[in-house]
N, C-alpha and C. Protein backbone atom coordinates (compact mmCIF):
# COMPACT_ATOMS: atom_id res chain seq x y z
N UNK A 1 -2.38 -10.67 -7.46
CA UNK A 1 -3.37 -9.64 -7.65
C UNK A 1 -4.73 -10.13 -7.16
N UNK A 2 -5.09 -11.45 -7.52
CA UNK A 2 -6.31 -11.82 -6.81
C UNK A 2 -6.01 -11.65 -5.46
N UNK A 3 -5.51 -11.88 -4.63
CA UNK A 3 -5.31 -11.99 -3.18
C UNK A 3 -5.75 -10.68 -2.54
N UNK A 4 -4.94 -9.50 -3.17
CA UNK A 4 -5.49 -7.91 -3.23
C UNK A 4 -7.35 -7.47 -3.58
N UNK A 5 -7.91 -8.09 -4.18
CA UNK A 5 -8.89 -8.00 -4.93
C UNK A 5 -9.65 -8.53 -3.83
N UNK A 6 -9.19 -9.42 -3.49
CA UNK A 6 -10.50 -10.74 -2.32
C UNK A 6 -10.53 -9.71 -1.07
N UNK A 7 -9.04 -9.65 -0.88
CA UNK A 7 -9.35 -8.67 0.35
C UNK A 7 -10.00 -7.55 0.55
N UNK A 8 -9.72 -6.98 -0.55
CA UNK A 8 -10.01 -5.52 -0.88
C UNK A 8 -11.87 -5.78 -0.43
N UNK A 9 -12.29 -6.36 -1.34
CA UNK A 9 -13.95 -6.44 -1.59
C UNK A 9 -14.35 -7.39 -0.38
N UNK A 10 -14.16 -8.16 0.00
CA UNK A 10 -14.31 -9.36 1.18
C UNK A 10 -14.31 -10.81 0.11
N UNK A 11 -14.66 -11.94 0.44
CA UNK A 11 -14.82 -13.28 0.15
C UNK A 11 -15.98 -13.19 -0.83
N UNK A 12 -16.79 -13.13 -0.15
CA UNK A 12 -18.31 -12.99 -0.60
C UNK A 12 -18.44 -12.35 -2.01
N UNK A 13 -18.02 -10.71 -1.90
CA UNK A 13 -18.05 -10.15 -3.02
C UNK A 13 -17.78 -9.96 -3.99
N UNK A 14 -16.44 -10.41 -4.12
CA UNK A 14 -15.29 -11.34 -4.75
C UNK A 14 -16.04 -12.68 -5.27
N UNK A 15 -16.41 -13.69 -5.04
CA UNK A 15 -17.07 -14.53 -5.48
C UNK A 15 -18.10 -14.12 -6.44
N UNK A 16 -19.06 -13.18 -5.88
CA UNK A 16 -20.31 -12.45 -6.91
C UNK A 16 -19.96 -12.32 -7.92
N UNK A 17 -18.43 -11.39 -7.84
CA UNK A 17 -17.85 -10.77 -8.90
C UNK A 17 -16.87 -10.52 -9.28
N UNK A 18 -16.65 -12.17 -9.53
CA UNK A 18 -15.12 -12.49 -10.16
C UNK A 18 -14.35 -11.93 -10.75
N UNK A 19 -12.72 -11.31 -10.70
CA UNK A 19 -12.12 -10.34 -11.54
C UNK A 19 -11.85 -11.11 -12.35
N UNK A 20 -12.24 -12.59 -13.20
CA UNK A 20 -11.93 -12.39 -14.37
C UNK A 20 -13.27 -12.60 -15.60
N UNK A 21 -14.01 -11.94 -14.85
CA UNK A 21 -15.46 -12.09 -15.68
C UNK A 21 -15.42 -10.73 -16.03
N UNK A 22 -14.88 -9.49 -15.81
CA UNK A 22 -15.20 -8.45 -15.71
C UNK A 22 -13.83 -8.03 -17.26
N UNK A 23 -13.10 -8.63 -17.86
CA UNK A 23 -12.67 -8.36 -19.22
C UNK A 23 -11.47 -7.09 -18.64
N UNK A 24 -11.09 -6.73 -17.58
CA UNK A 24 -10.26 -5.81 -17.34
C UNK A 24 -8.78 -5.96 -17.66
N UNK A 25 -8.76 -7.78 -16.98
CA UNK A 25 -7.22 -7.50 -16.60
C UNK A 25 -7.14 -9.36 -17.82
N UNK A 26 -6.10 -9.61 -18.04
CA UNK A 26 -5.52 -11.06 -18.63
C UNK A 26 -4.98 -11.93 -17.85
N UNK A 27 -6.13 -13.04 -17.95
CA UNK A 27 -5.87 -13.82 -17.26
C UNK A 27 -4.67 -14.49 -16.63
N UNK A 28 -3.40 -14.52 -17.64
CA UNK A 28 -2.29 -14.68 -17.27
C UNK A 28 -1.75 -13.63 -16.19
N UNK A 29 -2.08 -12.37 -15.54
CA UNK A 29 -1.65 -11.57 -14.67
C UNK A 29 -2.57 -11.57 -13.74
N UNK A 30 -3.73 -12.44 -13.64
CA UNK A 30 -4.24 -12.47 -12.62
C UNK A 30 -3.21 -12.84 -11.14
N UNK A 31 -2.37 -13.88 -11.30
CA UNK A 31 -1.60 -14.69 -10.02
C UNK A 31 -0.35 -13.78 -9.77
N UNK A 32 -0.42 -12.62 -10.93
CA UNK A 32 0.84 -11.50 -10.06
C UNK A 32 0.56 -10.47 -8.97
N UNK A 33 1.78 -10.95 -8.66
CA UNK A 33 2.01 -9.63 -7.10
C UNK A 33 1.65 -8.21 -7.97
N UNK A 34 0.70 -7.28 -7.16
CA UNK A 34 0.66 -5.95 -7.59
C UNK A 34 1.74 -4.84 -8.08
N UNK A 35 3.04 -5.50 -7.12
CA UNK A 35 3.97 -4.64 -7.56
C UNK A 35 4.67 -5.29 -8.52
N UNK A 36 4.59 -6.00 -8.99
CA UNK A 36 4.81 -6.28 -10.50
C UNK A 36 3.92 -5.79 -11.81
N UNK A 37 2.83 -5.48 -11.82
CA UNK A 37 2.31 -4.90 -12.44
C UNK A 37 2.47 -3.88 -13.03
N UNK A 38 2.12 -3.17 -14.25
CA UNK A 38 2.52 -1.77 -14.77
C UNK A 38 1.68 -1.13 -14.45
N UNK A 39 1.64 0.12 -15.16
CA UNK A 39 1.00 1.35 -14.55
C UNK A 39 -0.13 1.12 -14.53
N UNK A 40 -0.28 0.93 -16.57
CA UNK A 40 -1.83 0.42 -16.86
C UNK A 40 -2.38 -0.52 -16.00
N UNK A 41 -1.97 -2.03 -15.87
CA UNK A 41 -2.21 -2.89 -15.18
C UNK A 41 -2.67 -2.51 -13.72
N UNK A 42 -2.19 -1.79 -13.22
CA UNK A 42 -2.58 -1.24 -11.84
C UNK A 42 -3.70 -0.12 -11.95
N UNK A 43 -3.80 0.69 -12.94
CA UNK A 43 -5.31 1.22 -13.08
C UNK A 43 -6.62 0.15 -13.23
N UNK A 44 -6.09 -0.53 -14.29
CA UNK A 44 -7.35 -1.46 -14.49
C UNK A 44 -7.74 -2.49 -13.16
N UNK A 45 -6.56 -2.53 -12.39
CA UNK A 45 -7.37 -3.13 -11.04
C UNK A 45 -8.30 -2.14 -10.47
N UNK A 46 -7.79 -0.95 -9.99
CA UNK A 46 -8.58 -0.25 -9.58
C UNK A 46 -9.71 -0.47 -10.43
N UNK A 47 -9.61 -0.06 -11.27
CA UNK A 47 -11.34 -0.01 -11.89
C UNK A 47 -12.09 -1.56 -11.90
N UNK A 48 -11.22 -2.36 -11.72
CA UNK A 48 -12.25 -3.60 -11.46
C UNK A 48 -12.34 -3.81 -9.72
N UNK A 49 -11.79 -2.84 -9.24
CA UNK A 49 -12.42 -2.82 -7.83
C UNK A 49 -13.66 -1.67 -7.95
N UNK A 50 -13.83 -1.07 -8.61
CA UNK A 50 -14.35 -0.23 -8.61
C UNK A 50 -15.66 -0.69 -8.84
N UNK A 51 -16.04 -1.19 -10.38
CA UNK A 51 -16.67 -1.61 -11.53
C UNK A 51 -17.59 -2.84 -9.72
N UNK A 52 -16.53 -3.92 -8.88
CA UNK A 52 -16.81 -4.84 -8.51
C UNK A 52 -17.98 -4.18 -7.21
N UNK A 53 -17.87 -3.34 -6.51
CA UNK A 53 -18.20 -2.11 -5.37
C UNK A 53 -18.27 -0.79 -5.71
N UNK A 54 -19.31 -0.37 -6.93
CA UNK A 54 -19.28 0.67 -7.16
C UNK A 54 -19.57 1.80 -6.28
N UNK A 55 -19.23 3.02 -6.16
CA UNK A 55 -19.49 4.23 -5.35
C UNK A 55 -20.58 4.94 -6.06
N UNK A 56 -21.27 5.60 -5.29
CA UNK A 56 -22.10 6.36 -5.29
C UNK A 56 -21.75 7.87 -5.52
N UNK A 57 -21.61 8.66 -5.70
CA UNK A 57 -21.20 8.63 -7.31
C UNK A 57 -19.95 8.55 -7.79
N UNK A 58 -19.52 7.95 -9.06
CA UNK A 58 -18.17 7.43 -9.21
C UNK A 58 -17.52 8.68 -10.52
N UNK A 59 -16.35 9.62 -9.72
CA UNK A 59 -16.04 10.62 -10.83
C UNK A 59 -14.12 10.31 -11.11
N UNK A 60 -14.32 10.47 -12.67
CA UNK A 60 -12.96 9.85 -13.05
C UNK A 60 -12.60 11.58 -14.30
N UNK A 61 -11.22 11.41 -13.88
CA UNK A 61 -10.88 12.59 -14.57
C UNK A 61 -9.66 11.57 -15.77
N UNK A 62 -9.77 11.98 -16.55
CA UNK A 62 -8.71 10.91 -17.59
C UNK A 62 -8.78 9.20 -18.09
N UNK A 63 -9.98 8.85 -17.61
CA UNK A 63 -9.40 7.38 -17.03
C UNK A 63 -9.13 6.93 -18.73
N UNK A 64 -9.12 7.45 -19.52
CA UNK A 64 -8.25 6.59 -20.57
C UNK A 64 -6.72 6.58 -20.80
N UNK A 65 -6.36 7.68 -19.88
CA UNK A 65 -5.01 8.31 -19.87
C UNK A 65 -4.10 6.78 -19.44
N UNK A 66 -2.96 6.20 -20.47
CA UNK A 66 -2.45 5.11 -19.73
C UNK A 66 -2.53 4.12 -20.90
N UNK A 67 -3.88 4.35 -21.52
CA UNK A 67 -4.52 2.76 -21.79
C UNK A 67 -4.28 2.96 -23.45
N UNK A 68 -4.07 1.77 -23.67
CA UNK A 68 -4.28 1.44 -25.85
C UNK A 68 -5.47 2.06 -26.28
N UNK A 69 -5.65 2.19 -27.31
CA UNK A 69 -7.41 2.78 -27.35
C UNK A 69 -7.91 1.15 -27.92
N UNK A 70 -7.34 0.24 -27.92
CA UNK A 70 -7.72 -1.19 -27.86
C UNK A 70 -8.30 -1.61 -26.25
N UNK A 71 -7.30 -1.52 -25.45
CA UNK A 71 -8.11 -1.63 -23.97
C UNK A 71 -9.01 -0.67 -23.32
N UNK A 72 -9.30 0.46 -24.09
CA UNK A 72 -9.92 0.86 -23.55
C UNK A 72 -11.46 0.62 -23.82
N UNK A 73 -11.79 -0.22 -24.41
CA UNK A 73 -13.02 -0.54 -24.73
C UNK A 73 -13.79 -1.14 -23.49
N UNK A 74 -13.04 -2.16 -22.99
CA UNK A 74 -13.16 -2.66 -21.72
C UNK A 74 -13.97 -2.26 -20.53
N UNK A 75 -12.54 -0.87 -20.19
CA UNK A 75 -13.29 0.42 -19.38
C UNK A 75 -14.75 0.99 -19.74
N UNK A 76 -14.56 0.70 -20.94
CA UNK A 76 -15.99 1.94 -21.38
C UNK A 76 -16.99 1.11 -20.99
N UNK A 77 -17.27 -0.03 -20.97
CA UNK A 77 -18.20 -0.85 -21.18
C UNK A 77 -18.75 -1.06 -19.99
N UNK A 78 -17.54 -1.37 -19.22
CA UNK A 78 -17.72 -1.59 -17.35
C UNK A 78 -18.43 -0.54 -16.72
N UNK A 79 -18.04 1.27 -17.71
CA UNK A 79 -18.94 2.09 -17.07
C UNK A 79 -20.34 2.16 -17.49
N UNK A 80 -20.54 1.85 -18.35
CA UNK A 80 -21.92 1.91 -19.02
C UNK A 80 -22.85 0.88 -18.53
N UNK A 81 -22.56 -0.24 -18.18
CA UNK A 81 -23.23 -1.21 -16.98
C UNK A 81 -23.43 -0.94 -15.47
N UNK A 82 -22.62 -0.56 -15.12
CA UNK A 82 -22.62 0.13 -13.75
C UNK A 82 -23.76 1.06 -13.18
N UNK A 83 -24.26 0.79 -12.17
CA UNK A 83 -25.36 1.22 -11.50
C UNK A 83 -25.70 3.10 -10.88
N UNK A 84 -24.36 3.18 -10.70
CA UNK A 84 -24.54 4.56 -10.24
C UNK A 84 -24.54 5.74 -11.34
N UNK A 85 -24.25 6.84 -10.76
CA UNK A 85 -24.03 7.78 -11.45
C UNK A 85 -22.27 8.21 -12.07
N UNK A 86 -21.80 8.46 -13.12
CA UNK A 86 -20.44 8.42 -13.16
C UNK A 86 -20.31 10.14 -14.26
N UNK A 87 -19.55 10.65 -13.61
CA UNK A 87 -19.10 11.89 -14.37
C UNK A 87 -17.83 11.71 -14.48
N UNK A 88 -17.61 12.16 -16.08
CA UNK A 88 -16.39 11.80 -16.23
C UNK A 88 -15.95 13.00 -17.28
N UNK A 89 -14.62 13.45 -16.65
CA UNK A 89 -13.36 14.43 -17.50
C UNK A 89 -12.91 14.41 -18.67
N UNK A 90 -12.86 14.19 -19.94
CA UNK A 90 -11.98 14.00 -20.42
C UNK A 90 -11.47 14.59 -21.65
N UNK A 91 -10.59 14.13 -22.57
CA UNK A 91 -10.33 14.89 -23.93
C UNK A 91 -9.83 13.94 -24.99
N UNK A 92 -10.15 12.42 -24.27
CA UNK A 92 -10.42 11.47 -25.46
C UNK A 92 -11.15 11.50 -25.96
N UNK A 93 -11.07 11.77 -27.94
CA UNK A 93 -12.07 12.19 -28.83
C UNK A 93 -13.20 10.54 -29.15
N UNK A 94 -12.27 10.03 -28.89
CA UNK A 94 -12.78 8.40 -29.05
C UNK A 94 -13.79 8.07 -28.08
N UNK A 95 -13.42 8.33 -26.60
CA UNK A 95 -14.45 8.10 -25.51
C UNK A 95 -15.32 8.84 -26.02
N UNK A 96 -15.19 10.42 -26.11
CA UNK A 96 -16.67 11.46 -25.81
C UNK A 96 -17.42 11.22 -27.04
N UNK A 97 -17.06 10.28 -28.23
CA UNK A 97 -17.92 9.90 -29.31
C UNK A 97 -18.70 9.20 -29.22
N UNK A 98 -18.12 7.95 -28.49
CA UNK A 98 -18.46 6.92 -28.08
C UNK A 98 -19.58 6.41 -26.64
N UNK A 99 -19.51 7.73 -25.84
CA UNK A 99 -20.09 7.73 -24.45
C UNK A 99 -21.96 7.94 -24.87
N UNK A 100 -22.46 7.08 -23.87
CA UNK A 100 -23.83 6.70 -24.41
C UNK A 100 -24.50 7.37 -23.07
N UNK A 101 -24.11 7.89 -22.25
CA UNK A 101 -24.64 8.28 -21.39
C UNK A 101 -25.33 10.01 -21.45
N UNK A 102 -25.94 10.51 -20.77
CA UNK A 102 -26.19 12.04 -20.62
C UNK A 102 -24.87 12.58 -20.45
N UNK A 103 -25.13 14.10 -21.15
CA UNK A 103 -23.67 14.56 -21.35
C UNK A 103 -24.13 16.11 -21.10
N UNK A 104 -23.06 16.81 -20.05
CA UNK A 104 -22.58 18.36 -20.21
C UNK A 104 -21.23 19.21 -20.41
N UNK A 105 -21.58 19.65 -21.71
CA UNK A 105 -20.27 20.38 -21.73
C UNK A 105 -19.78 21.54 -21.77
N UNK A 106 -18.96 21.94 -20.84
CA UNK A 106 -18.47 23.46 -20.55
C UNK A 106 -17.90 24.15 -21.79
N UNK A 107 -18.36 25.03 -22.40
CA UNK A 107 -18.10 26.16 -22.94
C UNK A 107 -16.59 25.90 -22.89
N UNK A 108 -16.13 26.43 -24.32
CA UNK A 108 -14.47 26.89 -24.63
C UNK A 108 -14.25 28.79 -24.29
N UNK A 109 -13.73 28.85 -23.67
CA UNK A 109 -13.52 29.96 -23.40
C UNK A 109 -12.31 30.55 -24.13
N UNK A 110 -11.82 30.05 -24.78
CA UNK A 110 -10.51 30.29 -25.58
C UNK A 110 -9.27 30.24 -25.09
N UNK A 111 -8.98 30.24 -24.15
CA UNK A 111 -7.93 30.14 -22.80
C UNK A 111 -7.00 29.20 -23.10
N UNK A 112 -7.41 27.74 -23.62
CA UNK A 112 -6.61 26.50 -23.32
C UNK A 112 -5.83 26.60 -24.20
């Protein structure tokens, strides 16, 4: 998984911002092949590629969908440090309690 990660970001950036400073993934699965990884495990790379080269603006629909509500603390934290702007989906009661950022929310229309 590191090997994926170095490439992904380059040498350089990767160095700045080591995937195991960033609390995503366990250290013991750092030296696995990606396709060994589980589902979860393979989101949380993404998001520590993400978290490592953030986008301008970064929009996530679910991203707790997958995760323990133990790991997901992780995630939350990585977004709340992060530089850009991030809009995010969701219908975890735990996240939208928890989210420290500016917030809009669409009207229930009764539908769902």
């Amino acid at each position: 998984m590191c090997g994926t990660y170095d490439s992904f970001l380059g040498a350089e950036r990767a160095q700045a911002v080591p995937i195991d400073c960033l609390g995503l993934l366990r250290e013991a699965d750092l030296d696995r092949p990606v396709g060994h990884l589980s589902v979860g495990q393979r989101r949380r790379l993404a998001r520590a590629l993400l978290v490592a080269r953030p986008p301008e603006p970064l929009l996530l629909d679910e991203p707790t969908n997958h995760l323990s509500p133990a790991l997901c603390d992780e995630p939350e934290g990585a977004l709340h440090s992060g530089p850009g702007t991030v809009a995010l989906a969701g219908h975890d009661r735990r996240l939208r309690t928890r989210w420290e950022g500016r917030e809009f929310r669409l009207p229930d229309d009764g539908r769902a």
